[in-house]
PDB file of N, CA and C in Angstrom:
ATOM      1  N   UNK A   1     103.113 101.544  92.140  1.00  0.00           N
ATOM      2  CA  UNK A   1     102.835 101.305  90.739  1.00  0.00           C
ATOM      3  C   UNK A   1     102.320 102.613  90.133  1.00  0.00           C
ATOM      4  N   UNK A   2     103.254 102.975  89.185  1.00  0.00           N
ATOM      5  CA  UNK A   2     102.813 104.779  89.160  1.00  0.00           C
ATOM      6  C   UNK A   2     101.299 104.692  87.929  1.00  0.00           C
ATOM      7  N   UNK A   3     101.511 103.888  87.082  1.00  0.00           N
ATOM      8  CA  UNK A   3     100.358 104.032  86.173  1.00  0.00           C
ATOM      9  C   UNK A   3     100.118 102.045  85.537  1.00  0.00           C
ATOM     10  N   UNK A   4      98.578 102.383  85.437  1.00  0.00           N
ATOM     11  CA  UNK A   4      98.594 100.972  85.024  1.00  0.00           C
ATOM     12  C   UNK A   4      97.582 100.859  83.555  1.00  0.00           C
ATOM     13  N   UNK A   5      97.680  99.769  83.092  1.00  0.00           N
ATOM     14  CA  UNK A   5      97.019  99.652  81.555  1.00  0.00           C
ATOM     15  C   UNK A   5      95.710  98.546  82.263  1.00  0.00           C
ATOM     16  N   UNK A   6      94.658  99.270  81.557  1.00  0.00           N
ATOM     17  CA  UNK A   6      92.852  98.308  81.917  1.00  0.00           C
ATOM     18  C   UNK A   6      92.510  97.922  80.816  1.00  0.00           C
ATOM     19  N   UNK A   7      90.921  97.320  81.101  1.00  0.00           N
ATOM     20  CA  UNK A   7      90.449  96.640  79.973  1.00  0.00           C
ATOM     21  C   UNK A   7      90.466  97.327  78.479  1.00  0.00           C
ATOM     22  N   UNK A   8      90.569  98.605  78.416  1.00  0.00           N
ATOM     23  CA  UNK A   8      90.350  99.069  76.678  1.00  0.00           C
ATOM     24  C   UNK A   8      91.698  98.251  75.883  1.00  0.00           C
ATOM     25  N   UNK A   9      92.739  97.941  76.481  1.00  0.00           N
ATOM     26  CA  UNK A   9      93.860  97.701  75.813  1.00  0.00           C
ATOM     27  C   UNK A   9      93.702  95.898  75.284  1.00  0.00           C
ATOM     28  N   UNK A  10      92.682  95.765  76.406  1.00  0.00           N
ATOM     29  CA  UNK A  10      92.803  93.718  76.244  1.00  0.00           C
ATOM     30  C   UNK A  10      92.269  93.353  74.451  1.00  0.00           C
ATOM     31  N   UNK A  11      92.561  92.324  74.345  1.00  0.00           N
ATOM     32  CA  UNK A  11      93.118  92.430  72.489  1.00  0.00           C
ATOM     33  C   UNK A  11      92.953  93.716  71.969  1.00  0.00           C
ATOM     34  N   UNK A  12      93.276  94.842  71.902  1.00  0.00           N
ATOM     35  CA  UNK A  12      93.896  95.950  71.053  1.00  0.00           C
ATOM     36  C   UNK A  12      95.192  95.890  71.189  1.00  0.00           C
ATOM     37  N   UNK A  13      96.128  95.901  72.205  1.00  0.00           N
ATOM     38  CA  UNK A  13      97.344  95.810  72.228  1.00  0.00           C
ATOM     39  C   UNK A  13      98.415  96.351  71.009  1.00  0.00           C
ATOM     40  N   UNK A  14      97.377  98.259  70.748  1.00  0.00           N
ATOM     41  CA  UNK A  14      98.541  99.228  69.962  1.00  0.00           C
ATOM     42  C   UNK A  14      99.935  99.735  70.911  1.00  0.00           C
ATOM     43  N   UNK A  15     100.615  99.518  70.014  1.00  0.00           N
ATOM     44  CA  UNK A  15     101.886  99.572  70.927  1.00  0.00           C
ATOM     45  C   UNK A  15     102.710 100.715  71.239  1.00  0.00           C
ATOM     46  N   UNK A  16     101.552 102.257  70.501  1.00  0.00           N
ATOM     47  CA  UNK A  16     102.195 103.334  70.997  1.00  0.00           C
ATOM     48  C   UNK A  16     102.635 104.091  72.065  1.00  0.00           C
ATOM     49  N   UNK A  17     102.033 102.982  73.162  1.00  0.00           N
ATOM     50  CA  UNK A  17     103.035 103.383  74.589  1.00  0.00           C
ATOM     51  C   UNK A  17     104.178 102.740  74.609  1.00  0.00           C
ATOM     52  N   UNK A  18     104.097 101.498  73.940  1.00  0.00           N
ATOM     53  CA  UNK A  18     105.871 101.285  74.116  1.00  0.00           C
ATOM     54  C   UNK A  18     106.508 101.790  73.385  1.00  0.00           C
ATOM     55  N   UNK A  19     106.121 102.544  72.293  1.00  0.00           N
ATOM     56  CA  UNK A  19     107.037 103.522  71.299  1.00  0.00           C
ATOM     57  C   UNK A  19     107.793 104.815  72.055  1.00  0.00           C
ATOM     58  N   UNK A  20     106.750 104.730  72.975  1.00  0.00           N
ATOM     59  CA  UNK A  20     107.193 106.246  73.749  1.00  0.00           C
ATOM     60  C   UNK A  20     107.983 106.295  75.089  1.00  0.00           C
ATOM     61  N   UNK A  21     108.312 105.038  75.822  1.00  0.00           N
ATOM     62  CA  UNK A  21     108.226 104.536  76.937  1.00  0.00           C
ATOM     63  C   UNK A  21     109.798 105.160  76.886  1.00  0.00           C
ATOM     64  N   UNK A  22     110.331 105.688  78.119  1.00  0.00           N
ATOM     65  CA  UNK A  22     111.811 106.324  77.942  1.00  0.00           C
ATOM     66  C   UNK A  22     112.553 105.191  78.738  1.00  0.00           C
ATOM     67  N   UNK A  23     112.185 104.296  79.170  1.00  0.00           N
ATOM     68  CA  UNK A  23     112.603 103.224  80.313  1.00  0.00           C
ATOM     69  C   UNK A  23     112.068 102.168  79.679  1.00  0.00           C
ATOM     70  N   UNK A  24     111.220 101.830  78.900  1.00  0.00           N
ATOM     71  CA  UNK A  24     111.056 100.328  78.055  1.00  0.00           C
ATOM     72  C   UNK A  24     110.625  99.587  79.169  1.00  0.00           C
ATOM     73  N   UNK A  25     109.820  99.947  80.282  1.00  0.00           N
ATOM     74  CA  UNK A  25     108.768  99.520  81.099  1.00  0.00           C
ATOM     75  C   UNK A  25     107.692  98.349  80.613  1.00  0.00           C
ATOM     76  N   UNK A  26     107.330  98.879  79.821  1.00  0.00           N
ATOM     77  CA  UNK A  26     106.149  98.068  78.681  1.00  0.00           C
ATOM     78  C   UNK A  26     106.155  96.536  78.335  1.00  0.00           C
ATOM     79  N   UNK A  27     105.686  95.961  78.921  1.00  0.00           N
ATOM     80  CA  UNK A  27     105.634  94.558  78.470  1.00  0.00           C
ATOM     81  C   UNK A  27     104.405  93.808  78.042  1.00  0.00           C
ATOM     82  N   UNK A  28     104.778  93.094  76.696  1.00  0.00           N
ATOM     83  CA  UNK A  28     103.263  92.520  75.874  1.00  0.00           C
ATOM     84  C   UNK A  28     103.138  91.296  76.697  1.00  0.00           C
ATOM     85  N   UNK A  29     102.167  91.033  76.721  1.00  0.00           N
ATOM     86  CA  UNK A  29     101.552  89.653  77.428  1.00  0.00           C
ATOM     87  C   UNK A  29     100.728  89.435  76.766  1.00  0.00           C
ATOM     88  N   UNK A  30     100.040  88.094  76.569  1.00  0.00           N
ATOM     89  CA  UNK A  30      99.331  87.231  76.067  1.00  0.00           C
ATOM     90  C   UNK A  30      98.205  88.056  75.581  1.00  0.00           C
ATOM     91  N   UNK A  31      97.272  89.066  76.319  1.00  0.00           N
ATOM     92  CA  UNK A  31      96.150  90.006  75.810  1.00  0.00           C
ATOM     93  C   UNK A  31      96.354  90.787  75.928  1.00  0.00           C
ATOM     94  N   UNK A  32      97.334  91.678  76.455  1.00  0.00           N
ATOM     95  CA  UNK A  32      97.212  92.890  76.616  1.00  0.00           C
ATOM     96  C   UNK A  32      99.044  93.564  77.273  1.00  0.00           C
ATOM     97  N   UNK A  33      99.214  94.611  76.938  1.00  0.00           N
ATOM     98  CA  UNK A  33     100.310  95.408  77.877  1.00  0.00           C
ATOM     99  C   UNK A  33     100.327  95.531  79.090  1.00  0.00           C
ATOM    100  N   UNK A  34     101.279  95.450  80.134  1.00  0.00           N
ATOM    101  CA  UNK A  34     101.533  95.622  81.302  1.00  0.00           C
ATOM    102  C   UNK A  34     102.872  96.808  81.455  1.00  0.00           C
ATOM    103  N   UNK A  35     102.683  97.351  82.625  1.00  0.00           N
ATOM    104  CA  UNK A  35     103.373  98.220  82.903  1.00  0.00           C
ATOM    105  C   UNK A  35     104.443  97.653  84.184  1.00  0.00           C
ATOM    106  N   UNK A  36     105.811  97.190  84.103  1.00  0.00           N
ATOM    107  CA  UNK A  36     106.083  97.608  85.492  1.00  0.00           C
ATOM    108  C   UNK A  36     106.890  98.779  85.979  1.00  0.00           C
ATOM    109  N   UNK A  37     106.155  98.463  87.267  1.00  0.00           N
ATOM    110  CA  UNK A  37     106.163  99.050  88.524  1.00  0.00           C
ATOM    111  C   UNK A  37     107.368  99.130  89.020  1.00  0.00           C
ATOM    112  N   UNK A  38     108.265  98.748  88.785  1.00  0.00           N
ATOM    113  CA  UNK A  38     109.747  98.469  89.246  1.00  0.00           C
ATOM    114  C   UNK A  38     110.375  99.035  88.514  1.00  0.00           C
ATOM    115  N   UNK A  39     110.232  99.729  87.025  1.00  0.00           N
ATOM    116  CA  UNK A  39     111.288 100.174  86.022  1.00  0.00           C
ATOM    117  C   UNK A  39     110.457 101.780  85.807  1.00  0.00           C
ATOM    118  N   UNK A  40     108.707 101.735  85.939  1.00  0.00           N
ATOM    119  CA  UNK A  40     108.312 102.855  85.672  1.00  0.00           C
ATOM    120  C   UNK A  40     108.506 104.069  86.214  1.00  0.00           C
ATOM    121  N   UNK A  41     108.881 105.225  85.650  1.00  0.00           N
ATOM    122  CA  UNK A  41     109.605 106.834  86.129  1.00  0.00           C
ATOM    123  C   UNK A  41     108.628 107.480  86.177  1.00  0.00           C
ATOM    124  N   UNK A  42     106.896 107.404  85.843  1.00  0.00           N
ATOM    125  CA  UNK A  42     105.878 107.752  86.215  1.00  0.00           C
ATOM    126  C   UNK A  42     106.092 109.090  85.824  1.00  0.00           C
ATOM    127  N   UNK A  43     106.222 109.164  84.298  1.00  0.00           N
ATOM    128  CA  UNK A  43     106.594 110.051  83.585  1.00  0.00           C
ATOM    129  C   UNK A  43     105.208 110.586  82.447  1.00  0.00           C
ATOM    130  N   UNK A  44     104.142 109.515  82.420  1.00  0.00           N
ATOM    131  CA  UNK A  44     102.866 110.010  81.126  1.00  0.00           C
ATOM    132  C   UNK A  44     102.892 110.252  80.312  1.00  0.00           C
ATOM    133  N   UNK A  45     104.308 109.773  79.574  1.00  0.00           N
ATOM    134  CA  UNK A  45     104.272 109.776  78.325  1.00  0.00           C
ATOM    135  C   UNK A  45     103.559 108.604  77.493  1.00  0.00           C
ATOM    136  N   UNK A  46     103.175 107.556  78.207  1.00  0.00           N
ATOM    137  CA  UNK A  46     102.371 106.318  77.794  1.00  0.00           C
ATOM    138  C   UNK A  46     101.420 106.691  77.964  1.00  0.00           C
ATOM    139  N   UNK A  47     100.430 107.466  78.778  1.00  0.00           N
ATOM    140  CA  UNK A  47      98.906 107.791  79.001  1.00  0.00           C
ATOM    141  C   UNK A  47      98.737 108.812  77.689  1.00  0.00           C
ATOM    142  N   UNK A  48      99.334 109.642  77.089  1.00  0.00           N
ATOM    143  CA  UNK A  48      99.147 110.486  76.406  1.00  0.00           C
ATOM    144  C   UNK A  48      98.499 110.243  74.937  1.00  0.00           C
ATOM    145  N   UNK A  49      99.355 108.999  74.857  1.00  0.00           N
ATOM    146  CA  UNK A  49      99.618 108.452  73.459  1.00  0.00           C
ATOM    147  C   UNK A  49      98.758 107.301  73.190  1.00  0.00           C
ATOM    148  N   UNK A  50      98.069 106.651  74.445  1.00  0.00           N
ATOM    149  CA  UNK A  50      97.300 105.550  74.312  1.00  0.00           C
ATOM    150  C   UNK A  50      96.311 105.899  73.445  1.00  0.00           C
ATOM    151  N   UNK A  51      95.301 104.912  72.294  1.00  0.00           N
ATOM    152  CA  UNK A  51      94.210 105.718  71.969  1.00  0.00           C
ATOM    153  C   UNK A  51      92.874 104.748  72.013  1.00  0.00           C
ATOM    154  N   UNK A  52      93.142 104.263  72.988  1.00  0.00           N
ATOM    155  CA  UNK A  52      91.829 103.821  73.562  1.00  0.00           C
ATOM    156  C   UNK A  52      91.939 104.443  74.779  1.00  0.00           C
ATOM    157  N   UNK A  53      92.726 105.174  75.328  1.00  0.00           N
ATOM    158  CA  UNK A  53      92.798 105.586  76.819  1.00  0.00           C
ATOM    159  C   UNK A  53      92.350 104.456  77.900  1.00  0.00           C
ATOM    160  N   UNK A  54      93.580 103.364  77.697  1.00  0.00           N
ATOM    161  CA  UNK A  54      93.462 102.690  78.786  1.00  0.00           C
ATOM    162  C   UNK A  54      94.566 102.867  79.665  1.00  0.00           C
ATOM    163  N   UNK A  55      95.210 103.680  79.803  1.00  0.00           N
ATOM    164  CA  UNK A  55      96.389 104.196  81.325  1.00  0.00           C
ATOM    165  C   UNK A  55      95.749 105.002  81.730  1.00  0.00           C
ATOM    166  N   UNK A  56      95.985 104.718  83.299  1.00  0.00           N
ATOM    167  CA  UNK A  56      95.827 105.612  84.304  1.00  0.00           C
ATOM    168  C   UNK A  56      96.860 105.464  84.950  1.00  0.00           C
ATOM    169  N   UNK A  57      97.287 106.431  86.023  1.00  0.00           N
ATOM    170  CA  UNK A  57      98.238 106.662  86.851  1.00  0.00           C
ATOM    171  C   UNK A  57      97.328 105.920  88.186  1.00  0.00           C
ATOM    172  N   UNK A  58      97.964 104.742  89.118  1.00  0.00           N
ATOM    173  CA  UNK A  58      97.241 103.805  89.405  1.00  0.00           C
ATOM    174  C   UNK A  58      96.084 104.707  90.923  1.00  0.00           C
ATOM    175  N   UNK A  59      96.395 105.825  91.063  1.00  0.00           N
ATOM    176  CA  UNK A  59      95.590 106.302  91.947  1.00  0.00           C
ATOM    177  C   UNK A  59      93.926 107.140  91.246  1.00  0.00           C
ATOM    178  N   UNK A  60      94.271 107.088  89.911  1.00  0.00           N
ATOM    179  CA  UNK A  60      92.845 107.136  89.358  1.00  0.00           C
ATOM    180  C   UNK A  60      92.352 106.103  88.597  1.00  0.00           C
ATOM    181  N   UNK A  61      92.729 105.475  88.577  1.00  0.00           N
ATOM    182  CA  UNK A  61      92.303 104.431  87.930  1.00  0.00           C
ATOM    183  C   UNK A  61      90.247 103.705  88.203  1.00  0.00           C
ATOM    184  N   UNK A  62      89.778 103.695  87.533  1.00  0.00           N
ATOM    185  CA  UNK A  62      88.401 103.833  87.423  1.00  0.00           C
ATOM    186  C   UNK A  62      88.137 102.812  88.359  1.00  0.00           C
ATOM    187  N   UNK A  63      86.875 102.600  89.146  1.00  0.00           N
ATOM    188  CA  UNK A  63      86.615 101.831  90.117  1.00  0.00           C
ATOM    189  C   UNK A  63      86.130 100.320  89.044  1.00  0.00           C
ATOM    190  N   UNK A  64      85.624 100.812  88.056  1.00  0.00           N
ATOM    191  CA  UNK A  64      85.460  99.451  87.582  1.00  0.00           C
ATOM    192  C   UNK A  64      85.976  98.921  87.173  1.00  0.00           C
ATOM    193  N   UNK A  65      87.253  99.220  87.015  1.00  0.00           N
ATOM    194  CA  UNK A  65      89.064  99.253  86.330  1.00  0.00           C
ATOM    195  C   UNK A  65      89.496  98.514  87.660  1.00  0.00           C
ATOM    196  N   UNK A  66      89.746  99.059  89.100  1.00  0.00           N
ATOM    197  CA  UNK A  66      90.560  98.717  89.789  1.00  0.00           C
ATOM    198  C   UNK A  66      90.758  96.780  89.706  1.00  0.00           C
ATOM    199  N   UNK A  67      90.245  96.248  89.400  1.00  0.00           N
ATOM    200  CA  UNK A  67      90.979  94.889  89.674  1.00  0.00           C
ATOM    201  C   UNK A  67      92.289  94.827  88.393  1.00  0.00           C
ATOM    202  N   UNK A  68      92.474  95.980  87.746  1.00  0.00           N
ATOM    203  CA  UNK A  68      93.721  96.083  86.738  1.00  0.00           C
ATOM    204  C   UNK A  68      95.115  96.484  87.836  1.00  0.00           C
ATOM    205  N   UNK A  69      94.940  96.819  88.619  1.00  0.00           N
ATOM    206  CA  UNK A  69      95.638  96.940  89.692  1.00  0.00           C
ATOM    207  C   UNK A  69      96.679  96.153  90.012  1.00  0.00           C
ATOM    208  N   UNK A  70      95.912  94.954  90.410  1.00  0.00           N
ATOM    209  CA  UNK A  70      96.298  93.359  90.948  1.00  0.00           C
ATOM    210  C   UNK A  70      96.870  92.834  89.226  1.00  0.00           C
ATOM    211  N   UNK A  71      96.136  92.798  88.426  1.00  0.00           N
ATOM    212  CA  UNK A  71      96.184  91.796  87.275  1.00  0.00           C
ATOM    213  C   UNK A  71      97.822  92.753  86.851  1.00  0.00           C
ATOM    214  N   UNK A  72      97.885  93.710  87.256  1.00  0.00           N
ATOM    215  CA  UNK A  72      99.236  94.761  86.259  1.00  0.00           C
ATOM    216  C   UNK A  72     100.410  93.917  87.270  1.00  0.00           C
ATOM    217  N   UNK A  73     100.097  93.972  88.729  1.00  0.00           N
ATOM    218  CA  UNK A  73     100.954  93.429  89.912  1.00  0.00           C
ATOM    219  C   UNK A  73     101.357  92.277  89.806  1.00  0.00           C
ATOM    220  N   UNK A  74     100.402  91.085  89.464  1.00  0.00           N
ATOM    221  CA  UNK A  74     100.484  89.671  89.485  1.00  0.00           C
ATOM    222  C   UNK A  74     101.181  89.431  88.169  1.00  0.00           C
ATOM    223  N   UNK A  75     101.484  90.346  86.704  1.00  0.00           N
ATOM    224  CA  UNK A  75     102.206  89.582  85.903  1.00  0.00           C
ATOM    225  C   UNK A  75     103.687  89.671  86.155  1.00  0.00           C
ATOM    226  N   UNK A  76     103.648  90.616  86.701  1.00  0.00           N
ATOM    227  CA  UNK A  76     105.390  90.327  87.315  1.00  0.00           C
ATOM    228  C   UNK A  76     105.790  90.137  88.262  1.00  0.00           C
TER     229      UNK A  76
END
């Protein structure tokens, strides 16, 4: 899972990572964006543009973040 979306995005859900997304990875869900893992080219053009800075590339992803991990995994 090259990058995943955490809590800053849950109801904000601005959609300028899917504006930017070159693979249309991006999927809205009920509170928040998900990324998959199966279509993503782990490219950062979605981390760039976020502006709550909720992407990380899933190996930094903040320890108090990591259960976004599972929750990014389990919607698809």
């Amino acid at each position: 899972m090259p990058f995943v979306i955490t809590s800053p995005c849950e109801n904000e859900k601005n959609s300028a990572c899917v504006d930017v997304c070159p693979v249309d990875c991006i999927e809205e869900g009920e509170d928040m964006f998900y990324i998959d893992p199966d279509i993503c080219i782990d490219c950062g053009a979605c981390e760039t543009v976020c502006p709550v800075e909720a992407i990380y590339p899933d190996d930094e992803v903040p320890e108090q973040e990591a259960k976004y991990i599972e929750i990014n995994r389990n919607f698809f």
